[in-house]
Protein backbone atom coordinates (compact mmCIF):
# COMPACT_ATOMS: atom_id res chain seq x y z
CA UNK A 1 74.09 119.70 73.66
CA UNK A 2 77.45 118.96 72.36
CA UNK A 3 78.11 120.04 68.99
CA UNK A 4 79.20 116.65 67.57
CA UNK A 5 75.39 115.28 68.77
CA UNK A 6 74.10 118.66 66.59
CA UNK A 7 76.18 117.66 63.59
CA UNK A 8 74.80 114.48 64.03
CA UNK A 9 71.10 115.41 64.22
CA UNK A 10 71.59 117.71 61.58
CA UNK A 11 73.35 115.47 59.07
CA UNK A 12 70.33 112.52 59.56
CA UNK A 13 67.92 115.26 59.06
CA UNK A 14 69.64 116.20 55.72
CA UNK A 15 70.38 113.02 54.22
CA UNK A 16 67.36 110.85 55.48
CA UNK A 17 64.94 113.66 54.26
CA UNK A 18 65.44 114.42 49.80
CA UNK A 19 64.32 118.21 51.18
CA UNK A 20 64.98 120.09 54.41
CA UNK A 21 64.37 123.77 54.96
CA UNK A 22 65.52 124.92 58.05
CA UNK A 23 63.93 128.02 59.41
CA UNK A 24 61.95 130.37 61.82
CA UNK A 25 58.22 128.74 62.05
CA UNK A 26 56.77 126.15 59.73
CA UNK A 27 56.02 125.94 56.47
CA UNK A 28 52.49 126.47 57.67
CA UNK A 29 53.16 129.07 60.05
CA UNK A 30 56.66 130.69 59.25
CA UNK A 31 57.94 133.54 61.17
CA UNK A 32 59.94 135.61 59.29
CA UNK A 33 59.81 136.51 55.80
CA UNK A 34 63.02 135.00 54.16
CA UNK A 35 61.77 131.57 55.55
CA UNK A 36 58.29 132.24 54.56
CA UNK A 37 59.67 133.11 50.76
CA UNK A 38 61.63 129.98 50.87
CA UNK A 39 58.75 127.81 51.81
CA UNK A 40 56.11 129.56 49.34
CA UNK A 41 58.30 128.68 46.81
CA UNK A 42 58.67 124.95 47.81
CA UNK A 43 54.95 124.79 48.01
CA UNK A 44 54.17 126.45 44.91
CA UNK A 45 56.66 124.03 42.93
CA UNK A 46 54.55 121.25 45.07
CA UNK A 47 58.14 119.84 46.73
CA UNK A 48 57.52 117.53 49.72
CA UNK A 49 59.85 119.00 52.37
CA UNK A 50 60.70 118.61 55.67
CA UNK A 51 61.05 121.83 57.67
CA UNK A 52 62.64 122.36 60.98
CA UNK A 53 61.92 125.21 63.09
CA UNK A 54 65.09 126.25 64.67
CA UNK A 55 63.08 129.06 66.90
CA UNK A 56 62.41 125.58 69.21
CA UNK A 57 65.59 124.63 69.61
CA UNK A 58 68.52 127.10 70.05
CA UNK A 59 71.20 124.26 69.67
CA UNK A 60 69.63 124.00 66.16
CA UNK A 61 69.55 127.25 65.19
CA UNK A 62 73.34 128.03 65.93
CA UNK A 63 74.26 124.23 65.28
CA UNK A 64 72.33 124.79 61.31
CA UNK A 65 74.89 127.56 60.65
CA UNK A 66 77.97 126.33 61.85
CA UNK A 67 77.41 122.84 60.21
CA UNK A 68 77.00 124.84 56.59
CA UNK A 69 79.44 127.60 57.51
CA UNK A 70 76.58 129.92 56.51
CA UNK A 71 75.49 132.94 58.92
CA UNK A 72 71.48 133.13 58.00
CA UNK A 73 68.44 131.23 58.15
CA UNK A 74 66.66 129.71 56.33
CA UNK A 75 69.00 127.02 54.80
CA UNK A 76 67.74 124.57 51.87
CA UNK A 77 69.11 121.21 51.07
CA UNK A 78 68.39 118.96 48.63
CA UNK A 79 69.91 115.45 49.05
CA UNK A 80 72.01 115.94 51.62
CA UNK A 81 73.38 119.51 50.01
CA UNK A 82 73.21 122.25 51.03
CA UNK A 83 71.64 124.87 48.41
CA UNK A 84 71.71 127.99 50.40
CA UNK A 85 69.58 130.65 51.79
CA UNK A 86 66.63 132.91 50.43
CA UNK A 87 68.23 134.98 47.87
CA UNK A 88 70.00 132.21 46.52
CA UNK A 89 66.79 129.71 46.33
CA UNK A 90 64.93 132.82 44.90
CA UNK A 91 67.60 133.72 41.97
CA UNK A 92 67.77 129.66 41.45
CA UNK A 93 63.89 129.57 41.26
CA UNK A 94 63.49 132.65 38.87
CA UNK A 95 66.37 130.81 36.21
CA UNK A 96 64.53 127.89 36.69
CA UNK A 97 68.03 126.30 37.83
CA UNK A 98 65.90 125.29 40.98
CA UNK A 99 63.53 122.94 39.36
CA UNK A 100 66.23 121.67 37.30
CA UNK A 101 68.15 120.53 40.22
CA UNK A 102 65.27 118.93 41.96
CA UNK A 103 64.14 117.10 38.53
CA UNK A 104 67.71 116.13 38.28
CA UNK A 105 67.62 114.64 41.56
CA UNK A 106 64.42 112.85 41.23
CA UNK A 107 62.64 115.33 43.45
CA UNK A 108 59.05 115.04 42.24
CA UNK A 109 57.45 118.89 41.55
CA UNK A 110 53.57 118.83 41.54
CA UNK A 111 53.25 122.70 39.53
CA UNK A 112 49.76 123.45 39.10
CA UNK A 113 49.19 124.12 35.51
């Protein structure tokens, strides 16, 4: 697939979607453990997210990383943004600057209390 068509996918997946996680599995079944972090943490804060597995579709996976200009998966982003990849969603999450952003956005967080 050309790479324009993968930009395109890419950038309706990101801005049609308030939360996209790109990574190895699903956020029921990931397969690897930065993308399984990423997606505990999205479940724990109870943020509805869409995530695409980019071990189905190569184009993706190399597409995801030249579109952000970002070597690893996973990849979060929030409205359109791009946020960044585990250790940066972790840090954000443990400063609370995660759930800030979302709330900021309108992103709704269901937190068990």
């Amino acid at each position: 697939m050309p790479q324009e068509q993968i930009f395109d996918r890419i950038k309706k997946e990101v801005t049609e979607n308030d939360v996209v996680l790109y990574m190895k599995g699903t956020k029921i079944f990931p397969q690897c453990g930065f993308s399984a972090l990423v997606a505990n943490i999205l479940n724990m804060l109870g943020v509805d997210y869409v995530s695409v597995n980019v071990l189905e579709d190569d184009d993706i996976r190399q597409g995801i990383k030249d579109y952000s200009n970002w070597p690893t998966i996973p990849q979060l982003y929030i409205k359109g943004e791009f946020i960044g990849g585990c250790d940066i969603v972790k840090e954000m999450f443990e400063s609370g600057e995660l759930q800030e952003m979302l709330t900021d956005k309108g992103i709704t967080l269901q937190v068990a209390s």
